[in-house]
Protein backbone atom coordinates (compact mmCIF):
# COMPACT_ATOMS: atom_id res chain seq x y z
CA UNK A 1 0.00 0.00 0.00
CA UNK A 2 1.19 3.63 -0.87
CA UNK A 3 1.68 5.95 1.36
CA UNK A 4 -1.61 7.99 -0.10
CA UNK A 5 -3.40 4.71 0.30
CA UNK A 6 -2.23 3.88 3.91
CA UNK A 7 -3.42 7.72 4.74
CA UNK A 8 -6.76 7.26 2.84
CA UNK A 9 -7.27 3.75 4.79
CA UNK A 10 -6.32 5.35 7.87
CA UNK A 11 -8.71 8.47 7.38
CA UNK A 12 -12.26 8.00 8.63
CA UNK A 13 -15.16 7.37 6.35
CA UNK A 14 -17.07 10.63 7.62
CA UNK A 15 -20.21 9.68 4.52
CA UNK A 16 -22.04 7.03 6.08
CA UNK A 17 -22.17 9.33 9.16
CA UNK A 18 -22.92 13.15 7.07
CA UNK A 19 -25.98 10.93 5.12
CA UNK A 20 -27.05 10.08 8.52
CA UNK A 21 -26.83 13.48 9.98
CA UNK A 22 -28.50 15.38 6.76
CA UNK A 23 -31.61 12.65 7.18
CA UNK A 24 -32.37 13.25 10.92
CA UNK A 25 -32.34 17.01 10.09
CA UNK A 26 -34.67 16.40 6.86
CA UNK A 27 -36.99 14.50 9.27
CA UNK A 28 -36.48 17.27 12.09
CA UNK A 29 -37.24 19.74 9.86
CA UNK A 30 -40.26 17.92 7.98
CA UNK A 31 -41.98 17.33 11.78
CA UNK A 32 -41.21 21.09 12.66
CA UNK A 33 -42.71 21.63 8.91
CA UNK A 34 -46.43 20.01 8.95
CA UNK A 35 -46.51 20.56 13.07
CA UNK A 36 -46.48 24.42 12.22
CA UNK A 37 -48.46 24.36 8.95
CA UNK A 38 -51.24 22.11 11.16
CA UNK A 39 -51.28 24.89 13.57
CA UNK A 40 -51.22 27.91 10.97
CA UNK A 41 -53.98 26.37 8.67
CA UNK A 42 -55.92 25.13 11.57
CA UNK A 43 -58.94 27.15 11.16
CA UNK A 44 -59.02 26.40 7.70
CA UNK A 45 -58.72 22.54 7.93
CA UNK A 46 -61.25 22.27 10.85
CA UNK A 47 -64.15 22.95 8.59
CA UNK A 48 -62.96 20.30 5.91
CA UNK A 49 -62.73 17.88 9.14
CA UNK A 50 -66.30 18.36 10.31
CA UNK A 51 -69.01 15.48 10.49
CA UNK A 52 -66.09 13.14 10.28
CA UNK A 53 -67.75 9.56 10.01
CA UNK A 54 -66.02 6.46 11.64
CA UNK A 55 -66.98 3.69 9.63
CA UNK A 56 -64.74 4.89 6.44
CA UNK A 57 -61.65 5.11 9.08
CA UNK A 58 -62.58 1.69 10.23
CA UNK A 59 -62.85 0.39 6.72
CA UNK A 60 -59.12 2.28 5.99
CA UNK A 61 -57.86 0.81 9.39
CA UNK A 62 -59.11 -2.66 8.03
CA UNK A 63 -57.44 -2.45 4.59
CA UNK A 64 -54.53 -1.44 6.15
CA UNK A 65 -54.26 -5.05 7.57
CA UNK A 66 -55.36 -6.65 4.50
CA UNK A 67 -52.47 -5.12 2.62
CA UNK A 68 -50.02 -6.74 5.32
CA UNK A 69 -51.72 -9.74 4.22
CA UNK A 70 -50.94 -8.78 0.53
CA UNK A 71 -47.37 -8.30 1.51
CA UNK A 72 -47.03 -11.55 3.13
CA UNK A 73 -48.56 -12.91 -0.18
CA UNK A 74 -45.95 -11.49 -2.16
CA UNK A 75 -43.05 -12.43 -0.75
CA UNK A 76 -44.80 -16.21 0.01
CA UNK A 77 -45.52 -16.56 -4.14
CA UNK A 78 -41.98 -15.23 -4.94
CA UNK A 79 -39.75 -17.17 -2.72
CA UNK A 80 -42.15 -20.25 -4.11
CA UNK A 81 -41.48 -18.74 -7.36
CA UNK A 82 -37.50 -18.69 -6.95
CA UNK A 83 -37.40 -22.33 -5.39
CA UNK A 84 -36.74 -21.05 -2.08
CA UNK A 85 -40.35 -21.32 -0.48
CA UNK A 86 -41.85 -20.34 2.94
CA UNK A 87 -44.90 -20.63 4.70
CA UNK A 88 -47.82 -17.83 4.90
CA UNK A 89 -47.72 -17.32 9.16
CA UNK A 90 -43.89 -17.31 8.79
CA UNK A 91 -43.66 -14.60 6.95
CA UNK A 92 -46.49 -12.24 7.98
CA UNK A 93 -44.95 -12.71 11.58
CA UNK A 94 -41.90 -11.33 10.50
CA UNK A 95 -43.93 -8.97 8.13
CA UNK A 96 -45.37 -7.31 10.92
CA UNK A 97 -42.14 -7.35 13.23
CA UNK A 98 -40.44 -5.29 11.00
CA UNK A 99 -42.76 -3.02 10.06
CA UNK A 100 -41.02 -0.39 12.65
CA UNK A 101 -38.10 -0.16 9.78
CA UNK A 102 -40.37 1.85 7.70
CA UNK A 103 -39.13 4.18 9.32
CA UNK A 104 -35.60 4.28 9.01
CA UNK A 105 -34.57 6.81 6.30
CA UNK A 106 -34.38 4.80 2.66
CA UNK A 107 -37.12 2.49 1.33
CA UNK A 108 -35.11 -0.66 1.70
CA UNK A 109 -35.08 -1.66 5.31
CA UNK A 110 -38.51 -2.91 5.55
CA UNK A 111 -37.48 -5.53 2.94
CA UNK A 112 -34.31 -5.80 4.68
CA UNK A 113 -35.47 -6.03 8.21
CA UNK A 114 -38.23 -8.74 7.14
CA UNK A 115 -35.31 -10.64 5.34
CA UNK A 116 -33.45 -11.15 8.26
CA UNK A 117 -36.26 -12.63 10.46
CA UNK A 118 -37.05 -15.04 7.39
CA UNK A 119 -32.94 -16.12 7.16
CA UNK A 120 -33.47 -18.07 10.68
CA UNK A 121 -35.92 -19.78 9.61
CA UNK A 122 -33.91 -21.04 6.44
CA UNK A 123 -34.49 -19.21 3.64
CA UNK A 124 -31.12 -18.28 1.80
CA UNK A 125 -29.92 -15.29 1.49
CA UNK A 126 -29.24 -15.08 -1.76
CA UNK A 127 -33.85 -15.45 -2.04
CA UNK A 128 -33.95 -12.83 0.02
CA UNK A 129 -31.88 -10.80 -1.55
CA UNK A 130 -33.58 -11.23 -5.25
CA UNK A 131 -37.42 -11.14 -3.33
CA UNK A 132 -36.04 -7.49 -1.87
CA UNK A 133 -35.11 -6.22 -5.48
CA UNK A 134 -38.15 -7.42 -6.86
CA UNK A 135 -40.55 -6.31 -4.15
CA UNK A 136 -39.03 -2.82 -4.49
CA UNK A 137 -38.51 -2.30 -8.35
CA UNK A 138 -42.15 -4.00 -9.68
CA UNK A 139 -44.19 -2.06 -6.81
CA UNK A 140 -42.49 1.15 -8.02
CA UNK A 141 -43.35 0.14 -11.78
CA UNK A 142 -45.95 -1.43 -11.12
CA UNK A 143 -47.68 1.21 -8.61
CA UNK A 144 -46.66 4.11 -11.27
CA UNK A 145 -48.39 1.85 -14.14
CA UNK A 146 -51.86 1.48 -12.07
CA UNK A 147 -51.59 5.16 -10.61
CA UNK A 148 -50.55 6.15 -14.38
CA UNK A 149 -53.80 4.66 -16.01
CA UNK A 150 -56.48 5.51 -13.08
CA UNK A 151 -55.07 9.55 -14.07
CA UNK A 152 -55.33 8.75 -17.63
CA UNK A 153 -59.29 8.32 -17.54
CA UNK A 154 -60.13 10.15 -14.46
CA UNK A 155 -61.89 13.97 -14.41
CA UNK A 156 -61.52 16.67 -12.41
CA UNK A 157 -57.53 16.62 -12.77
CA UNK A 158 -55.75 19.10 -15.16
CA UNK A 159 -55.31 18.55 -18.67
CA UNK A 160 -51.39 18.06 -18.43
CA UNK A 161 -51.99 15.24 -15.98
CA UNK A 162 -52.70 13.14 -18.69
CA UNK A 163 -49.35 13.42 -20.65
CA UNK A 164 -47.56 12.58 -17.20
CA UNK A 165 -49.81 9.53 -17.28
CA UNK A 166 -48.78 8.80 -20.96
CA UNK A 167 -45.06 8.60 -20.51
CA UNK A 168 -45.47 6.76 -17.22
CA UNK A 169 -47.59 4.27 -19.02
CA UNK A 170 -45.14 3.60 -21.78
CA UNK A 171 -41.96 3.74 -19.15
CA UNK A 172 -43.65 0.90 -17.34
CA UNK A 173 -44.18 -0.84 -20.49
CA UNK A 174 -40.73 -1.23 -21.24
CA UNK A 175 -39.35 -2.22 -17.80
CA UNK A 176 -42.15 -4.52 -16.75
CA UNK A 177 -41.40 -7.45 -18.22
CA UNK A 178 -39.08 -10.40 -17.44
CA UNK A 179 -35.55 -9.47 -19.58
CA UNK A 180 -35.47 -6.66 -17.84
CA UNK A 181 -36.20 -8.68 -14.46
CA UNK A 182 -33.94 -11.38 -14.84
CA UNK A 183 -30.99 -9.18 -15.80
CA UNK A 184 -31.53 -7.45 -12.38
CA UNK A 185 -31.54 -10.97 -10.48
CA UNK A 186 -28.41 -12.34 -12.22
CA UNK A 187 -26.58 -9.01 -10.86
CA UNK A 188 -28.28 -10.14 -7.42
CA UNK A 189 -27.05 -13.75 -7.84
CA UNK A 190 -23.59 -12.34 -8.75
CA UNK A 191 -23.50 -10.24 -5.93
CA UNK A 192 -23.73 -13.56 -3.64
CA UNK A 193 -21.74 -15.83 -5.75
CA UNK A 194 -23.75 -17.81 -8.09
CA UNK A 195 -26.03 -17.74 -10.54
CA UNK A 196 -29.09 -15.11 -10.81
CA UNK A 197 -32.54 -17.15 -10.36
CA UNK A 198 -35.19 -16.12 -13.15
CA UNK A 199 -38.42 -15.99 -13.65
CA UNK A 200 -40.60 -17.21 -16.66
CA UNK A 201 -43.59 -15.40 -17.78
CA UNK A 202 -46.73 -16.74 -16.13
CA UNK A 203 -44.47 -16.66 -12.33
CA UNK A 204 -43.86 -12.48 -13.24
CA UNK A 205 -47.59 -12.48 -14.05
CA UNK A 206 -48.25 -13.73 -11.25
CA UNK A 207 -45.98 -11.46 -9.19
CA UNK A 208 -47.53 -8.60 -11.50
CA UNK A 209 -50.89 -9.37 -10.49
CA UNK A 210 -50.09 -9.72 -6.76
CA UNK A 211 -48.88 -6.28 -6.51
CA UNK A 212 -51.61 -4.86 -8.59
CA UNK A 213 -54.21 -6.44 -5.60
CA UNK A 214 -51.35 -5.10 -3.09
CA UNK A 215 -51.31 -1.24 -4.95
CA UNK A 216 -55.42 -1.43 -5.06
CA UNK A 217 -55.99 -1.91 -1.79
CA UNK A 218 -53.52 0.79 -0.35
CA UNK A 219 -55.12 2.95 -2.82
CA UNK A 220 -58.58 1.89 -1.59
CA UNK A 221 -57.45 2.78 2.00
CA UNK A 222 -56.28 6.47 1.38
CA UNK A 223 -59.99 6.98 -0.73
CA UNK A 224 -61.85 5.24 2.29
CA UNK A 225 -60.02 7.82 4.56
CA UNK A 226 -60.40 10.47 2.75
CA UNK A 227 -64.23 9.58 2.24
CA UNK A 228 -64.62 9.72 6.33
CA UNK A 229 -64.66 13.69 6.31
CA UNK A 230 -67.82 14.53 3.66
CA UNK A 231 -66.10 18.10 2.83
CA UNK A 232 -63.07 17.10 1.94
CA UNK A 233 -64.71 14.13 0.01
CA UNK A 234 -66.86 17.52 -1.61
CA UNK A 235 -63.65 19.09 -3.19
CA UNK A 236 -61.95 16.49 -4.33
CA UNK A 237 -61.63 14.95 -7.79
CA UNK A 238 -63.58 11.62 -8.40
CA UNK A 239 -62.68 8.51 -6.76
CA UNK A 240 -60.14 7.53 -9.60
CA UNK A 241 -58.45 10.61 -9.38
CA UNK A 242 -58.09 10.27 -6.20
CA UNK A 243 -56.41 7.07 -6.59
CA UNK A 244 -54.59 7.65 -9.37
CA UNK A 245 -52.86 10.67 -8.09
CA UNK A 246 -52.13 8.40 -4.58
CA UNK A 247 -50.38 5.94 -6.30
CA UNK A 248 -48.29 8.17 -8.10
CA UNK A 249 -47.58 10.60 -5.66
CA UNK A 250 -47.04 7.18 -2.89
CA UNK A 251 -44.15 6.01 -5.69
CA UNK A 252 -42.51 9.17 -5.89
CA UNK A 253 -41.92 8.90 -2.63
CA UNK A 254 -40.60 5.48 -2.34
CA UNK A 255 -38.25 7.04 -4.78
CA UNK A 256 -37.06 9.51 -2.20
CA UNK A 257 -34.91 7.63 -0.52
CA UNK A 258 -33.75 9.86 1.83
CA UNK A 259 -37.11 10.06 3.18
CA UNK A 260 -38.83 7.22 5.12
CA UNK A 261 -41.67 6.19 3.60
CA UNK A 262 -41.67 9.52 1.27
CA UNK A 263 -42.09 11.65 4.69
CA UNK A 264 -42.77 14.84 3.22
CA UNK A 265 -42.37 14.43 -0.77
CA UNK A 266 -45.47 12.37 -0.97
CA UNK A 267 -47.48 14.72 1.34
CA UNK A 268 -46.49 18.14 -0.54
CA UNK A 269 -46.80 15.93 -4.13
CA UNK A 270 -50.54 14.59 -3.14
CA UNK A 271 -51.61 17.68 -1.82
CA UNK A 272 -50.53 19.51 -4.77
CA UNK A 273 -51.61 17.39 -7.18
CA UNK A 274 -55.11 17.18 -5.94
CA UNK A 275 -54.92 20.57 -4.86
CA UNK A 276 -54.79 21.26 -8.75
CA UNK A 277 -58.27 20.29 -9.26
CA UNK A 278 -60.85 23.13 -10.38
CA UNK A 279 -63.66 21.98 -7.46
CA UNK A 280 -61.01 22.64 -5.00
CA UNK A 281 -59.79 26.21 -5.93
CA UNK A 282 -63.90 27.16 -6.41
CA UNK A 283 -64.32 26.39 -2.87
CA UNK A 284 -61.01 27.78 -1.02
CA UNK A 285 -59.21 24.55 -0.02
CA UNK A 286 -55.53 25.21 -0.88
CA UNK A 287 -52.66 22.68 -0.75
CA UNK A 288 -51.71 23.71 2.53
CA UNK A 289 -54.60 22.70 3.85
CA UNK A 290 -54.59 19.51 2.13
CA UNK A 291 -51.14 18.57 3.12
CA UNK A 292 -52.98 18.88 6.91
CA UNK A 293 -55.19 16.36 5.67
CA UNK A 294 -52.77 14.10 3.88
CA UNK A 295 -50.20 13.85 6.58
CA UNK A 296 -53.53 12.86 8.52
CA UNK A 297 -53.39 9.84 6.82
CA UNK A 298 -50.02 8.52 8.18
CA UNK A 299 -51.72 8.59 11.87
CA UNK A 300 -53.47 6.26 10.49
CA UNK A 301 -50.76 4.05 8.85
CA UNK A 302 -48.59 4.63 12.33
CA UNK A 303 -51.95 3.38 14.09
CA UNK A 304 -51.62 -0.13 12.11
CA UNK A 305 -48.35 -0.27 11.94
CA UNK A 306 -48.22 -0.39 15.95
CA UNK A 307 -51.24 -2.68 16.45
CA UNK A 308 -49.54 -5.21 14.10
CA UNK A 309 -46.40 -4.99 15.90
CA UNK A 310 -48.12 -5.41 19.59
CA UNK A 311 -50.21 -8.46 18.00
CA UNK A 312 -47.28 -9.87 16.71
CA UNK A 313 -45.26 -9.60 19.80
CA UNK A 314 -47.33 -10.76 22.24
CA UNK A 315 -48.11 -13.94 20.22
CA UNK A 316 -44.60 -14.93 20.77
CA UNK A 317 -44.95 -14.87 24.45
């Protein structure tokens, strides 16, 4: 070793530890962020938030399990898929007991956490590793195809809306499809010494079709929320815009990887994006005040997330 290289190895590696520090400040100053704007827009969201109705947040609590359930699905049919299977408690145990790394900053550790409870109970890691990859790329192709397509033939959203639908509809045409899968699992199965496993048409179909169920019902549970307060229900484009404009807007911020979970990104993107709609500017409500409303939504994610992780935990004891 040189004597640049021995002072290089013997320098520390200060850029695992300046990622970390500019993330806790991005979430520090996304909590300070919506905690103020809730308080400054207050008297304008309270009137959107009146006559709230429980059964819709019920119904969005309740298809907040099922898509656990989905999840769990997934990863059982592609790990049966791959020749590496596992059964359906197995994994929705560790599903839901590492659900709390959604929200470490990056998009990966959910898949990562839940990989490492499923490695003691046998399944290679070199599975694990391809499931991870595919969970992660198809839902973001496959979530910006259905979220593409609901836009494409919903009202109420502006005209431009629909070339953003377009191009996403033809990206996810070219990606989606099993070259271009396979070519990312033989990089995986390089990565841990031997050969990539693949997948033949009617096993990515069925992968493609899981998701599709998975991306429906999370977009069912934002439009059952949403549907629990009447007046913001009022000023809102149609149910598939609505959708549409969640699933995007929920992909863009699995893309932000230096958010958890899209903290932020997916909250300004949604609100904004409905927030574009003509019924909403006739009647006053802004995007601030639907980013109040939006970020409402993760109380209710946080409020599944922790009753799947107390269920899960106390069945173990």
């Amino acid at each position: 070793m040189t004597g640049a290289g021995r002072r290089r190895h013997l320098l520390p590696d200060t850029s695992g530890t300046l990622r970390t520090v500019v993330r806790v400040a991005y979430l520090g100053g996304v909590a300070v962020a919506l905690g103020w704007l809730a308080w400054d827009q207050r008297h304008s969201v309270a009137p959107l938030l009146d006559g709230a109705r429980f059964a819709p947040l019920a119904l969005a609590l309740a298809l907040g399990f099922v898509q656990l359930g989905l999840g769990s699905g997934l990863w059982v049919l592609a790990l049966r898929s791959l020749g590496d299977p596992a059964p359906f408690p197995v994994v929705l145990d560790a599903t839901a007991r590492s659900l709390l790394a959604r929200y470490l900053p990056g998009s990966v550790w959910y898949a990562v956490g839940r990989g490492a409870l499923l490695r003691r109970h046998g399944v290679s890691t070199r599975a694990l590793a391809a499931v991870s990859v595919l969970e992660i790329g198809l839902s973001v192709v496959v979530g910006f195809l259905l979220g593409s397509a609901l836009l494409l033939v919903s009202s109420g959203l502006p005209p431009g809306v629909g070339w953003l639908a377009l191009v996403g509809l033809g990206a996810a045409a070219v990606t989606c499809s099993p070259p271009v899968v396979n070519r990312a699992l033989d990089a995986v199965g390089r990565r841990w010494g031997g050969g990539g496993p693949r997948l033949g048409w009617a096993a990515f179909a069925g992968l493609v079709g899981w998701l599709a169920l998975f991306w429906i019902s999370s977009a069912a549970m934002f439009v059952a929320y949403v549907r629990a307060f009447p007046a913001v229900t009022a000023v809102l484009p149609g149910v598939l815009g609505v959708a549409g404009a969640f699933l995007v807007t929920r992909v863009l911020g699995m893309l932000a990887v230096f958010a958890p979970q899209g903290l932020g990104v997916f909250e300004v993107a949604l609100a904004a994006l409905l927030g574009a709609g003509a019924a909403t500017q006739e009647v006053g409500a802004g995007v601030a005040e639907l980013v109040v409303v939006v970020a409402g939504f993760r109380l209710l994610i946080l409020v599944r997330d922790g009753l799947a992780v107390a269920v899960a935990e106390a069945r173990r004891r």
